[in-house]
C-alpha atoms as a PDB file:
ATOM      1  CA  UNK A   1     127.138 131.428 111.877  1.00  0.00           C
ATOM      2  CA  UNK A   2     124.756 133.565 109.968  1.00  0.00           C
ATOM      3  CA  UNK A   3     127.130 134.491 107.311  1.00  0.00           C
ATOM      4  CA  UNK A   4     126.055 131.176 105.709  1.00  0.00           C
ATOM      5  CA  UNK A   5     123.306 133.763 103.722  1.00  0.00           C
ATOM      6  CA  UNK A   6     125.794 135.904 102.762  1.00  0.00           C
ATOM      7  CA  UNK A   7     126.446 133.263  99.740  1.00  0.00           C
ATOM      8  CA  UNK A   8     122.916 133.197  98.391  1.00  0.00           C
ATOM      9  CA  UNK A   9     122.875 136.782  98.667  1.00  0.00           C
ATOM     10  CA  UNK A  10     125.829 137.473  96.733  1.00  0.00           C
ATOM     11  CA  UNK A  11     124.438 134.888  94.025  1.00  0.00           C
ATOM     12  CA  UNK A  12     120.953 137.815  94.012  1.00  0.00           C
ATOM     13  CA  UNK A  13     122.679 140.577  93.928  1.00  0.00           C
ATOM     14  CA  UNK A  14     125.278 139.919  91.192  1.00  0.00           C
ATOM     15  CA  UNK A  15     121.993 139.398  88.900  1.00  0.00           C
ATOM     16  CA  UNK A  16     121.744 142.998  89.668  1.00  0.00           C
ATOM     17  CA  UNK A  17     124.872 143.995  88.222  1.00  0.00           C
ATOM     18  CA  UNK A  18     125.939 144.593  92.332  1.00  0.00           C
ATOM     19  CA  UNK A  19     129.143 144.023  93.758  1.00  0.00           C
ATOM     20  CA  UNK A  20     130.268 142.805  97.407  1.00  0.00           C
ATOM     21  CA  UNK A  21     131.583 145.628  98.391  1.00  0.00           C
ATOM     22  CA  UNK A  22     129.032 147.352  97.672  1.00  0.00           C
ATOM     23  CA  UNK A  23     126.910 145.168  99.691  1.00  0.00           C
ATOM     24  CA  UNK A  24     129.154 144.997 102.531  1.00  0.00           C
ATOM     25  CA  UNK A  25     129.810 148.920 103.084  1.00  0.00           C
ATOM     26  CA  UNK A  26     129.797 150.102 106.748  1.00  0.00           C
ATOM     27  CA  UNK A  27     129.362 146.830 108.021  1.00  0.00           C
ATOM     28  CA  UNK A  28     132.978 146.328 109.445  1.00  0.00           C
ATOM     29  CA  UNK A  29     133.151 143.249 106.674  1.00  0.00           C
ATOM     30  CA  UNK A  30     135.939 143.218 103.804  1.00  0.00           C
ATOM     31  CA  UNK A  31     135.432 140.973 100.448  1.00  0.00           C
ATOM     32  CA  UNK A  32     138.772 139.495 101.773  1.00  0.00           C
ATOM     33  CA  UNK A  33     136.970 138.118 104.826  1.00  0.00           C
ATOM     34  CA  UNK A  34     135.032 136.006 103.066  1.00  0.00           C
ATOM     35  CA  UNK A  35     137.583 133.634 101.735  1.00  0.00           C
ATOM     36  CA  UNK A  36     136.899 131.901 105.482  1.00  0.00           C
ATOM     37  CA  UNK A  37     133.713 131.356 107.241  1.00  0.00           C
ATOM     38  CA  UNK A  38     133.141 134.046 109.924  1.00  0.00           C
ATOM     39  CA  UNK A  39     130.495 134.837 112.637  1.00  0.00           C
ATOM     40  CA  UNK A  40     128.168 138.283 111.948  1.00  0.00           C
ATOM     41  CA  UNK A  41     126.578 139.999 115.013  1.00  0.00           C
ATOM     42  CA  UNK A  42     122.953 140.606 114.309  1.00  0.00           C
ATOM     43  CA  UNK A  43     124.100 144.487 113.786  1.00  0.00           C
ATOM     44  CA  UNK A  44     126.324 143.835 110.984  1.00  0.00           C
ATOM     45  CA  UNK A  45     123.727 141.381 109.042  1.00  0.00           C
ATOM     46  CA  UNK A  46     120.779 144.282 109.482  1.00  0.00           C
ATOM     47  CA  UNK A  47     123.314 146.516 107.911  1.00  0.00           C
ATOM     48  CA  UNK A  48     124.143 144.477 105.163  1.00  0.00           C
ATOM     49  CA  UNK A  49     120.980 143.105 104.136  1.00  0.00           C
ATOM     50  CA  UNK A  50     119.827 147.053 104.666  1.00  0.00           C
ATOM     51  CA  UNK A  51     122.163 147.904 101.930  1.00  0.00           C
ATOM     52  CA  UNK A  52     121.051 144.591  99.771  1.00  0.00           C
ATOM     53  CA  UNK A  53     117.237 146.238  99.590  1.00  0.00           C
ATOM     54  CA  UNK A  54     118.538 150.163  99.360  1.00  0.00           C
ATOM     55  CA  UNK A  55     120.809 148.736  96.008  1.00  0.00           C
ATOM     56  CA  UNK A  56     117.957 146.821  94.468  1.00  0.00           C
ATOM     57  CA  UNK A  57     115.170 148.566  95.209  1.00  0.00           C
ATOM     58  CA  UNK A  58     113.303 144.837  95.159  1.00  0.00           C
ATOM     59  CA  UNK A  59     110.627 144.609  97.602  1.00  0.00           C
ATOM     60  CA  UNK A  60     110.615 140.611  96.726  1.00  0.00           C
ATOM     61  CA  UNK A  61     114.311 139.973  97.833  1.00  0.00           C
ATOM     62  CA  UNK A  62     113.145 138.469 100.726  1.00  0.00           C
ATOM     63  CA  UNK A  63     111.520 135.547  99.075  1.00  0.00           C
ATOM     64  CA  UNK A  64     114.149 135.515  96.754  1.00  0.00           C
ATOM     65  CA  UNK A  65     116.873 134.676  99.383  1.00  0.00           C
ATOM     66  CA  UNK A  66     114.787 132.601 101.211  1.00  0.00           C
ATOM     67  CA  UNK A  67     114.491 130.415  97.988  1.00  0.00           C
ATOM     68  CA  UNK A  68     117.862 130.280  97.699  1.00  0.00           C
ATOM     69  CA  UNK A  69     118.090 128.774 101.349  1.00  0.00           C
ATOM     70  CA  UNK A  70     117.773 125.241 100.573  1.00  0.00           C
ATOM     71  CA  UNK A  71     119.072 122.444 103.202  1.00  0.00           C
ATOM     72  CA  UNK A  72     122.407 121.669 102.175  1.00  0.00           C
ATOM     73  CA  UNK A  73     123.224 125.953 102.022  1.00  0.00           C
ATOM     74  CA  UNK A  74     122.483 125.717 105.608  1.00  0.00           C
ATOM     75  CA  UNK A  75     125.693 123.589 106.318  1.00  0.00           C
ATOM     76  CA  UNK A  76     125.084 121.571 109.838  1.00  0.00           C
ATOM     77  CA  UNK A  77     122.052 123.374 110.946  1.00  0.00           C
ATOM     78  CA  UNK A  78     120.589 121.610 107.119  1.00  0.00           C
ATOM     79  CA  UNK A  79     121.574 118.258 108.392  1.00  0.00           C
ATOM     80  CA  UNK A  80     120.188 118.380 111.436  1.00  0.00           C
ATOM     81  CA  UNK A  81     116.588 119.292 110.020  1.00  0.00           C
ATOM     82  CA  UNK A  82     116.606 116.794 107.492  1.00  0.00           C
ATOM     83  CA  UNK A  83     117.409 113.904 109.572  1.00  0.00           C
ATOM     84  CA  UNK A  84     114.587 114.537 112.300  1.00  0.00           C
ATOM     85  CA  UNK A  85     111.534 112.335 112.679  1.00  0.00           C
ATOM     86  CA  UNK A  86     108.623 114.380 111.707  1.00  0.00           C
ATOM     87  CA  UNK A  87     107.964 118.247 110.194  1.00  0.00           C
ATOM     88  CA  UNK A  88     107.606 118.798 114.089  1.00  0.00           C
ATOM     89  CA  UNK A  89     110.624 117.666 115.214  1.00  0.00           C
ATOM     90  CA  UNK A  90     112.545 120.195 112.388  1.00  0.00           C
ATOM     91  CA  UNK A  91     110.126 122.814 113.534  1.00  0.00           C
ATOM     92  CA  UNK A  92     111.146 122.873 116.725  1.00  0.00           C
ATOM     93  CA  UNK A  93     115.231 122.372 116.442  1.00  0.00           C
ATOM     94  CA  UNK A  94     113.983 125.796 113.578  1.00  0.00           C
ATOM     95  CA  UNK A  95     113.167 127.442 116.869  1.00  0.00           C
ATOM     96  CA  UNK A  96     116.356 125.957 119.055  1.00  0.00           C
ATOM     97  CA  UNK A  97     118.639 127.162 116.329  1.00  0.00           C
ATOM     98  CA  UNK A  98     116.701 130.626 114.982  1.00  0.00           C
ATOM     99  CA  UNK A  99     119.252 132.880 116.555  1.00  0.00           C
ATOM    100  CA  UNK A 100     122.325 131.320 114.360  1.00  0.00           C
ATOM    101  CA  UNK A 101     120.760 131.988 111.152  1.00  0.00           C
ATOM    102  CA  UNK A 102     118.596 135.564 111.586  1.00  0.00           C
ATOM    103  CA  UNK A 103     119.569 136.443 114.470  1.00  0.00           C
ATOM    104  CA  UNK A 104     117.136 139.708 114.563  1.00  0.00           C
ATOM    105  CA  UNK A 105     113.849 137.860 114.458  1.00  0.00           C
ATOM    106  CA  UNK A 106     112.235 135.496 117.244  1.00  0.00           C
ATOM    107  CA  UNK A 107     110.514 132.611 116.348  1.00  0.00           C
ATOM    108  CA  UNK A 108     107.668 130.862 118.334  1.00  0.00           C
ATOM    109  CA  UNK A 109     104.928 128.395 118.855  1.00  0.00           C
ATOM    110  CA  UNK A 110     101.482 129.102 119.333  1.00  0.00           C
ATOM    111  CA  UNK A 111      98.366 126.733 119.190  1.00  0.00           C
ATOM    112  CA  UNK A 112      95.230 127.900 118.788  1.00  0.00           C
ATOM    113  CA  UNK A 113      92.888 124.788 118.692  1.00  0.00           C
ATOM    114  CA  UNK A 114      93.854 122.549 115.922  1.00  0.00           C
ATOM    115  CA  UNK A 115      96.370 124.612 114.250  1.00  0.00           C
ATOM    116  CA  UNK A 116      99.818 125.580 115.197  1.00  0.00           C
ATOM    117  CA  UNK A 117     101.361 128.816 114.296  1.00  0.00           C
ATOM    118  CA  UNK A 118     105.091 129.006 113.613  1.00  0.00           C
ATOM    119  CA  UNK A 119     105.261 133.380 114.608  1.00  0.00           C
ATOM    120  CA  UNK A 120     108.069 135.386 113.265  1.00  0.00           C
ATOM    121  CA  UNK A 121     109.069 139.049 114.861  1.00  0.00           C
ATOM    122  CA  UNK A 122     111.215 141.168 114.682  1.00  0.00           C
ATOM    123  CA  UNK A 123     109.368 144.545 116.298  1.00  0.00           C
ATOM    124  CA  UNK A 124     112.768 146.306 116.976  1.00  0.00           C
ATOM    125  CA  UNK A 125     113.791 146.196 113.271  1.00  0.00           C
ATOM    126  CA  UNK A 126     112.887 149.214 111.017  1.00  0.00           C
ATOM    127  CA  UNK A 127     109.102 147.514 109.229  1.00  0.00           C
ATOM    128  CA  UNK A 128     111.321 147.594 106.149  1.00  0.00           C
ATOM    129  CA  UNK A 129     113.920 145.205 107.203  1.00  0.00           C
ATOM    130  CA  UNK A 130     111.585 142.883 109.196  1.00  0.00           C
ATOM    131  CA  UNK A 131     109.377 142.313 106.400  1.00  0.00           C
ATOM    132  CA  UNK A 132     112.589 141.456 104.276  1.00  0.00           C
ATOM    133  CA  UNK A 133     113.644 138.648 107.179  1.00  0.00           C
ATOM    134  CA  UNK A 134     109.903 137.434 107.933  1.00  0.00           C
ATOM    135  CA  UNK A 135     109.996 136.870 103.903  1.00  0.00           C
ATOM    136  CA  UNK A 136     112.726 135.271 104.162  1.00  0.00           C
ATOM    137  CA  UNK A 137     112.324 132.703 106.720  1.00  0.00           C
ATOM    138  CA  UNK A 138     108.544 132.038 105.671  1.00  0.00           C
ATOM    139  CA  UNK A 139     110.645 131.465 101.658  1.00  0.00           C
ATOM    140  CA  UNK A 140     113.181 129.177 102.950  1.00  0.00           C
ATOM    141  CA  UNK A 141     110.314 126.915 105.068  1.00  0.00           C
ATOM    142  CA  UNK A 142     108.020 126.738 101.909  1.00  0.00           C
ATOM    143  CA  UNK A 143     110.412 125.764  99.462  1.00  0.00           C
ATOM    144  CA  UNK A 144     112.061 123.253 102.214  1.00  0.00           C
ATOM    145  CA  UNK A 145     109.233 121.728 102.962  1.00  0.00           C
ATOM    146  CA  UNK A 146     109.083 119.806  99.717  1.00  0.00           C
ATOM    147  CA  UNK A 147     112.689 118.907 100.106  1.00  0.00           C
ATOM    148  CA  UNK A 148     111.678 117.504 103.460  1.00  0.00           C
ATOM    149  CA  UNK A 149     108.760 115.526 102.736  1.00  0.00           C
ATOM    150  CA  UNK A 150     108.884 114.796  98.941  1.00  0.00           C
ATOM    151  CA  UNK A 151     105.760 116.325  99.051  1.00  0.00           C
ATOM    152  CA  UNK A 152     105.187 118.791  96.189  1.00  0.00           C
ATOM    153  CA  UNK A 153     102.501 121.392  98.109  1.00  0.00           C
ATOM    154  CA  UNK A 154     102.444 120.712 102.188  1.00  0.00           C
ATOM    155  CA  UNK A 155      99.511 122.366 103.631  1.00  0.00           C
ATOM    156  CA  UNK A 156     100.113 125.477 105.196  1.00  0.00           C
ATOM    157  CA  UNK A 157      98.155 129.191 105.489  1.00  0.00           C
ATOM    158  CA  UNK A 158     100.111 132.035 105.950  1.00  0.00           C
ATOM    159  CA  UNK A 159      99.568 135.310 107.455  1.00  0.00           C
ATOM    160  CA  UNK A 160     101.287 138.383 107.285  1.00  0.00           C
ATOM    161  CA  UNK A 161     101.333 141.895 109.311  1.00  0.00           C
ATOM    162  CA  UNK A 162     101.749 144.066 106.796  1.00  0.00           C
ATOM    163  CA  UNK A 163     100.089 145.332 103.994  1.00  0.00           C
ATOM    164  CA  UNK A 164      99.620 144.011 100.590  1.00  0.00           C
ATOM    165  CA  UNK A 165     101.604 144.583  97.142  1.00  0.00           C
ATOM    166  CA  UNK A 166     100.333 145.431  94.094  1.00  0.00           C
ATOM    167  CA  UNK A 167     101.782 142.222  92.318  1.00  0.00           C
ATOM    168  CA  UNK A 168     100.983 139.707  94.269  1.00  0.00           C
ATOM    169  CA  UNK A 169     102.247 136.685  92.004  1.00  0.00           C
ATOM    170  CA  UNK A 170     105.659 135.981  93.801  1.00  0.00           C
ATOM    171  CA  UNK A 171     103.863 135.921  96.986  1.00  0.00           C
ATOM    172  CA  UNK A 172     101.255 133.569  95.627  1.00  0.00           C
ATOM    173  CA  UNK A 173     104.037 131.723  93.437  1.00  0.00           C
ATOM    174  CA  UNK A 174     105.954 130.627  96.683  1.00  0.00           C
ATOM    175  CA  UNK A 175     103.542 130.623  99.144  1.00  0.00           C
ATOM    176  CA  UNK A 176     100.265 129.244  96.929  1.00  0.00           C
ATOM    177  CA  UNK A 177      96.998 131.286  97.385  1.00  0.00           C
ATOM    178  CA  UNK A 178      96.439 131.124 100.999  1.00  0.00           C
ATOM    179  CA  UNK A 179      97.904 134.147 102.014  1.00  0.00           C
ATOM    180  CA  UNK A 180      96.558 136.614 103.900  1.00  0.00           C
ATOM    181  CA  UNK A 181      98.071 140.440 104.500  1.00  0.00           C
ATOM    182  CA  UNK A 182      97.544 142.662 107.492  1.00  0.00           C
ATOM    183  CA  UNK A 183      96.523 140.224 109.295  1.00  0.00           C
ATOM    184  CA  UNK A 184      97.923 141.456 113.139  1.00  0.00           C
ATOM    185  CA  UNK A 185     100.680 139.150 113.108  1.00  0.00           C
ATOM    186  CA  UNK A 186     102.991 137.060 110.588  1.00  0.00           C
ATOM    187  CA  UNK A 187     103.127 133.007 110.952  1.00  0.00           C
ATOM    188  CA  UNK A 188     102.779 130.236 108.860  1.00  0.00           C
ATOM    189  CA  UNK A 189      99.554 127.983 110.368  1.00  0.00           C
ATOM    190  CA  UNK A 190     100.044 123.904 110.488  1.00  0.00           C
ATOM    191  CA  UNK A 191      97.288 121.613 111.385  1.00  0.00           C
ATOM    192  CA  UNK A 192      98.888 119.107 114.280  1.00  0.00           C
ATOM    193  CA  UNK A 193      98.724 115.934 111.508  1.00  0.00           C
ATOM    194  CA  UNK A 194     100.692 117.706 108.942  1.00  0.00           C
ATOM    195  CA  UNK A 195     103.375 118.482 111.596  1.00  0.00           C
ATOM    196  CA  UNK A 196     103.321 114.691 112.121  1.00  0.00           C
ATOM    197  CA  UNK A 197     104.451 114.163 108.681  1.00  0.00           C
ATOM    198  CA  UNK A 198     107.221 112.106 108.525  1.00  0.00           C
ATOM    199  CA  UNK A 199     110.905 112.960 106.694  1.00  0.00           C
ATOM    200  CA  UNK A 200     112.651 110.909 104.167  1.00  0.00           C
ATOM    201  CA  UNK A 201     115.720 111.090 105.041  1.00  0.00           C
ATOM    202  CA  UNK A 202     115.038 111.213 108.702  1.00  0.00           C
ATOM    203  CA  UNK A 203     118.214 109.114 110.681  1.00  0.00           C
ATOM    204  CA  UNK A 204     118.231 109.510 114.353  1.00  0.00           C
ATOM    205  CA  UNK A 205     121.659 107.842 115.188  1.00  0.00           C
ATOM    206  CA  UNK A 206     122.940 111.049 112.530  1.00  0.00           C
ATOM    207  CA  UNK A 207     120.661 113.097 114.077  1.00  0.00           C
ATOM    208  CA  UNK A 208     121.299 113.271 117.546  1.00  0.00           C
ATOM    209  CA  UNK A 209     125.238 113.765 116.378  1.00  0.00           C
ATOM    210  CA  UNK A 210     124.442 116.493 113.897  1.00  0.00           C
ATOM    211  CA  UNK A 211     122.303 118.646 117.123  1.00  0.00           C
ATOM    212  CA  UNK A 212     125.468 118.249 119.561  1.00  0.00           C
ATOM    213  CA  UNK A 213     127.358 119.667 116.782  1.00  0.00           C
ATOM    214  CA  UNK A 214     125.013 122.583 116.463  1.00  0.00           C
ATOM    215  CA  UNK A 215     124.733 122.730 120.268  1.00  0.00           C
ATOM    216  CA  UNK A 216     128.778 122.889 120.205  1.00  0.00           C
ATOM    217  CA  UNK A 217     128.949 125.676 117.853  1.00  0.00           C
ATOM    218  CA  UNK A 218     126.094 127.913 119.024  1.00  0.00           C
ATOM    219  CA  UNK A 219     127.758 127.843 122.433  1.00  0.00           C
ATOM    220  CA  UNK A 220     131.104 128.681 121.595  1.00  0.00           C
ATOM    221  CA  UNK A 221     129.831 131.437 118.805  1.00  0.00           C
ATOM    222  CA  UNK A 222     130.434 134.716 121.054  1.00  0.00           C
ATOM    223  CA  UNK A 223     127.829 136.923 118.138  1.00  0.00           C
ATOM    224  CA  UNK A 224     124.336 135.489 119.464  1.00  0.00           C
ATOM    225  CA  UNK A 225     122.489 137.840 117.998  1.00  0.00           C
ATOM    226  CA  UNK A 226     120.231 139.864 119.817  1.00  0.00           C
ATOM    227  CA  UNK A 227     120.227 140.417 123.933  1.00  0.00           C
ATOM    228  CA  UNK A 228     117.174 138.526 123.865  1.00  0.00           C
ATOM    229  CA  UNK A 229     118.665 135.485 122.275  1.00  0.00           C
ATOM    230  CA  UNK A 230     121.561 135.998 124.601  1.00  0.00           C
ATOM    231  CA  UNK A 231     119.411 135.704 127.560  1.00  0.00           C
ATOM    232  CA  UNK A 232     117.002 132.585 126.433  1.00  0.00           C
ATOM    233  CA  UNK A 233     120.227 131.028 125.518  1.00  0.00           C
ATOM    234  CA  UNK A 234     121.740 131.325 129.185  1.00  0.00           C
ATOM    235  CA  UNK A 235     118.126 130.429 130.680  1.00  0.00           C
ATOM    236  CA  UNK A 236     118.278 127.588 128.248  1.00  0.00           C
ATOM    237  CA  UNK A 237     121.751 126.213 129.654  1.00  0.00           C
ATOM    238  CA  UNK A 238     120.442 126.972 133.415  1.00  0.00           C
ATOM    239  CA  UNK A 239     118.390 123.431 133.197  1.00  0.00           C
ATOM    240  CA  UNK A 240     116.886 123.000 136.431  1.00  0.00           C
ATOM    241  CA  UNK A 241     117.716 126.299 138.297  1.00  0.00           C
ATOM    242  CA  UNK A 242     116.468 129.548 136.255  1.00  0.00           C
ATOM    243  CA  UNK A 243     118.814 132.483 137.080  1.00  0.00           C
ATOM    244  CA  UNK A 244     117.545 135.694 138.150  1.00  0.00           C
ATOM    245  CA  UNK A 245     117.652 138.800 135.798  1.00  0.00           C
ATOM    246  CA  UNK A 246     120.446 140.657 137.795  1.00  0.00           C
ATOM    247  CA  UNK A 247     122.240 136.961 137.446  1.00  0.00           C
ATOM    248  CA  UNK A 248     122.030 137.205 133.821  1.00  0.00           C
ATOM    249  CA  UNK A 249     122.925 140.495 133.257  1.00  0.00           C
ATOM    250  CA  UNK A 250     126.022 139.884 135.016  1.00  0.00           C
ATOM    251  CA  UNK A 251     126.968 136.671 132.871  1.00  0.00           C
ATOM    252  CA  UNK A 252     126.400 139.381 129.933  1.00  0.00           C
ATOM    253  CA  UNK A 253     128.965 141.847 131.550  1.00  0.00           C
ATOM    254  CA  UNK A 254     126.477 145.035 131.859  1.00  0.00           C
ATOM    255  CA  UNK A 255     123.765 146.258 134.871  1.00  0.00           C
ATOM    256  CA  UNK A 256     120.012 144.900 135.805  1.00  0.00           C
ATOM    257  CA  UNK A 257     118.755 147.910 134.503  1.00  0.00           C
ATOM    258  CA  UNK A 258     120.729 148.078 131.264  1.00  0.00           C
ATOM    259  CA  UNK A 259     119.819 144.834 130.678  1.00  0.00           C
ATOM    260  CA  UNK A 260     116.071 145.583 131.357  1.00  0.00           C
ATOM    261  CA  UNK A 261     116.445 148.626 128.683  1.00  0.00           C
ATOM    262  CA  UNK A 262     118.262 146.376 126.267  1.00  0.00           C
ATOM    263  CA  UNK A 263     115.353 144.435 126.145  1.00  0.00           C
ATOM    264  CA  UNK A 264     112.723 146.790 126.269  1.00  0.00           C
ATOM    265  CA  UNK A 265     114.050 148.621 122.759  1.00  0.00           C
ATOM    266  CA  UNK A 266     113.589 144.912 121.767  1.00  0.00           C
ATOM    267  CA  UNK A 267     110.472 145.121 122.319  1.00  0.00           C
ATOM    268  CA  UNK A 268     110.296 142.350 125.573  1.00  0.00           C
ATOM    269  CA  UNK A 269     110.672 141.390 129.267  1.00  0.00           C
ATOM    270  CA  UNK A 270     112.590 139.248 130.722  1.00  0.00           C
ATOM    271  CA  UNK A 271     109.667 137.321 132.491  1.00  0.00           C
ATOM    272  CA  UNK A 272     108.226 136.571 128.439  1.00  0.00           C
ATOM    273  CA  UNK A 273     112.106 135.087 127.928  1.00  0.00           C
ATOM    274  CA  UNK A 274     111.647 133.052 130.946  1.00  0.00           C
ATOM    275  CA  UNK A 275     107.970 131.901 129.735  1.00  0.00           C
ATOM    276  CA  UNK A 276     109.541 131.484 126.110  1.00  0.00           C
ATOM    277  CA  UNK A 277     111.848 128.643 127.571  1.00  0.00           C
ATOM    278  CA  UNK A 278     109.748 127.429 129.867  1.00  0.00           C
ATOM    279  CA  UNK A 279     107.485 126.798 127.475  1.00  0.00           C
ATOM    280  CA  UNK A 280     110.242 125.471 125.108  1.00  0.00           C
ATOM    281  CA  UNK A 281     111.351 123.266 127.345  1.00  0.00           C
ATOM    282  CA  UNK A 282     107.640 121.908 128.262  1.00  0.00           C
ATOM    283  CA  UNK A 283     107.327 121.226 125.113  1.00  0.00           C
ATOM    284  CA  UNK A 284     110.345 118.812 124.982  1.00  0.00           C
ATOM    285  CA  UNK A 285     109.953 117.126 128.079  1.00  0.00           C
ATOM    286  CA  UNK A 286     106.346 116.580 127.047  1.00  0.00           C
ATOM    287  CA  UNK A 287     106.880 115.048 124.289  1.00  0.00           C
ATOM    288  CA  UNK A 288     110.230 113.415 124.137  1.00  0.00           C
ATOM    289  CA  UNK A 289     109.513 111.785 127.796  1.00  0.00           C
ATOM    290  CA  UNK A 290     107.222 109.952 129.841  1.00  0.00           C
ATOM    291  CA  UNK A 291     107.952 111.962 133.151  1.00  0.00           C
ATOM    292  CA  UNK A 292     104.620 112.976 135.131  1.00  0.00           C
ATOM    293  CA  UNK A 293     103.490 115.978 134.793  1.00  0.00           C
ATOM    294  CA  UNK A 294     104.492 116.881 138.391  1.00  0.00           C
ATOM    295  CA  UNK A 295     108.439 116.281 137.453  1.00  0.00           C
ATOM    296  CA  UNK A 296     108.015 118.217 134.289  1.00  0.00           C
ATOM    297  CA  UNK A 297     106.612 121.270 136.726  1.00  0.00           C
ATOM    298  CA  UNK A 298     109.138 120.584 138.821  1.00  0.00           C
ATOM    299  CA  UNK A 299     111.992 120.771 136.497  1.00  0.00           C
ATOM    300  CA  UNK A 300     110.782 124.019 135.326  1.00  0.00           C
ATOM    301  CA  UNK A 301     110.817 125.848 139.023  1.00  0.00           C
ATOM    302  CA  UNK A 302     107.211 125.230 139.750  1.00  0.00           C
ATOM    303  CA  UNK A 303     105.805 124.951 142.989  1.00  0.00           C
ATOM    304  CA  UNK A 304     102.981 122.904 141.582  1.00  0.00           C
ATOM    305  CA  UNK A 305     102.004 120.641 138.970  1.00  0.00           C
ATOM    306  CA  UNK A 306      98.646 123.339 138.952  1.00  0.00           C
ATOM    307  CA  UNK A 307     100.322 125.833 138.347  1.00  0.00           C
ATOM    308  CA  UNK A 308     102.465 124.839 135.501  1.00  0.00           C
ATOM    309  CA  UNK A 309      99.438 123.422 134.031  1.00  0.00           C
ATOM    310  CA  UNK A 310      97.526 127.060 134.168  1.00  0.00           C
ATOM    311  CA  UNK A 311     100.661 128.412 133.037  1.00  0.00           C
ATOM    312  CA  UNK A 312     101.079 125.719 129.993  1.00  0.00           C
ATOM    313  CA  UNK A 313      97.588 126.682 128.970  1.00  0.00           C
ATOM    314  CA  UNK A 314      98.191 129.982 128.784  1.00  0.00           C
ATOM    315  CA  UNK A 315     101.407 129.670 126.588  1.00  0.00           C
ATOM    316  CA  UNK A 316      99.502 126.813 123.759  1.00  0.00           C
ATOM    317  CA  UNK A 317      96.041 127.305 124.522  1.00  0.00           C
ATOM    318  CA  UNK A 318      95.793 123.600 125.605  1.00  0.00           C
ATOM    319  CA  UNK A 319      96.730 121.589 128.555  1.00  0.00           C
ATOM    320  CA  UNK A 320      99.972 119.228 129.178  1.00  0.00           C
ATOM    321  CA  UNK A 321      97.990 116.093 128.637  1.00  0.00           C
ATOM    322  CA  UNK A 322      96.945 117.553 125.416  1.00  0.00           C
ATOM    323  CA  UNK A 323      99.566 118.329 123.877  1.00  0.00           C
ATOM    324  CA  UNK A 324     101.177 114.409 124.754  1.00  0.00           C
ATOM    325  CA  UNK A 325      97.894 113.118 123.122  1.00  0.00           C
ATOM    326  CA  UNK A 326      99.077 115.242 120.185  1.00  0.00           C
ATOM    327  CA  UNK A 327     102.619 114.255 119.616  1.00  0.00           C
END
């Protein structure tokens, strides 16, 4: 489904004078194919958008693309955002659906007392190419945001691990002045109320058929990206019972340890998948139920309601009860 940027990219690099085939060499993609929509594994998007920043030489093309990501370019996945409740609820169907639209970058959640980080990485990717998706994404959520709310400049910091450019105007153009580079990590920082702000166009009857949709097509999309999307996305599916890695790497056709390996050049474990959807998860049945917090422990294979909580804590920095207080 991620080909839906190959459009907007197109659109950038024709300014340049650049063609499609040019853009699309060694990637296993012909001009022809695009007359259709098709599915790109994560390898043949890095190789594409590789060539996009080799032809222009434009260390901004990032921003640029992610500018040209507006809602309604993002097909189903668009609708689905805009008709959510609050800038939290599109945050976090951002991080259920990550893997169809840059599929070679994780995002996650972190709070850190009153703010709440939205982290991108991609620490397998050459620093070139992760920098181009990190710009990217962090692009396409600023310029969304107003779209979203109708608000002209939401409230947002952002932070960025790597180093500064000479011309910083773009940066400051898209993102406004709080932006901070080498900063040990790249996010964009929300305070908890500005999450809770509310979307125009939100629709929840339109909603909840525009996420089974998405749910449909993820799950019958056989290019999920990377093997650690792969394996949050089975882990995901596994509701109540959490398979075991040598499960999973058999549902992905290879061994336990080439699985482990796979992951490892990915720069993960399979136990910080399992805590990513744990904590996912937590976060859902937190806040979009009343069950006790012993149920929601239960649900995710704990032994004890302690234990989760110690757990939960570790993940957001807060406890269960805090984070319901929040939402």
């Amino acid at each position: 489904m991620n080909s839906i940027t190959l459009s907007p990219l197109f659109t950038l690099m024709s300014q340049h004078g650049i063609t499609q085939a040019e853009v699309l060499i060694k990637s296993g993609v012909e001009p022809t194919d695009l007359s259709q929509p098709i599915n790109l594994s994560a390898d043949q998007l890095n190789i594409i958008c590789t060539n996009a920043l080799r032809l222009t030489g434009d260390e901004a093309l990032g921003m640029k693309l992610g500018m040209h990501l507006d809602i309604v370019s993002l097909g189903i996945f668009g609708y689905a955002l805009m008709t959510s409740e609050t800038l939290s609820d599109a945050v976090h169907l951002l991080l259920r659906y990550n893997q169809a639209l840059l599929p070679s970058i994780t995002i996650n959640l972190e709070t850190h007392g009153n703010s709440i980080d939205l982290m991108g990485r991609g620490a397998h990717l050459p620093s070139h190419l992760e920098r181009f998706y990190l710009d990217t994404l962090f692009a396409a959520l600023a310029t969304n945001l107003r779209t979203l709310t109708g608000i002209d400049r939401v409230p947002f910091s952002l932070k960025l691990d790597y180093a500064s450019v000479k011309d910083k105007s773009t940066y400051y153009s898209v993102f406004g002045p709080a932006v901070e580079f080498n900063a040990g990590l790249s996010a964009m920082s929300f305070d908890e109320q500005t999450l809770l702000l509310p979307i125009s166009s939100s629709n929840p009857f339109a909603q909840d058929i525009f996420q089974r949709e998405c749910d449909r097509i993820i799950a019958s999309d056989n290019h999920l990206g990377m093997v650690s999307e792969r394996v949050k996305q089975i882990l995901i599916s596994a509701s109540l019972d959490f398979p075991s890695t040598a499960v999973v790497a058999n549902k992905l056709h290879m061994s336990e340890s080439t699985l482990q390996r796979r992951l490892a050049k990915e720069g993960c474990k399979f136990q910080q998948l399992l805590d990513q959807v744990r904590y996912r998860l937590a976060l859902e049945y937190l806040q979009g139920t009343h069950l006790p917090v012993t149920e929601v422990a239960l649900l995710l294979g704990y032994s004890s309601a302690a234990n989760f909580r110690r757990s939960f804590k570790r993940w957001s920095g807060v406890t269960p009860a805090k984070i319901r207080q929040t939402f």
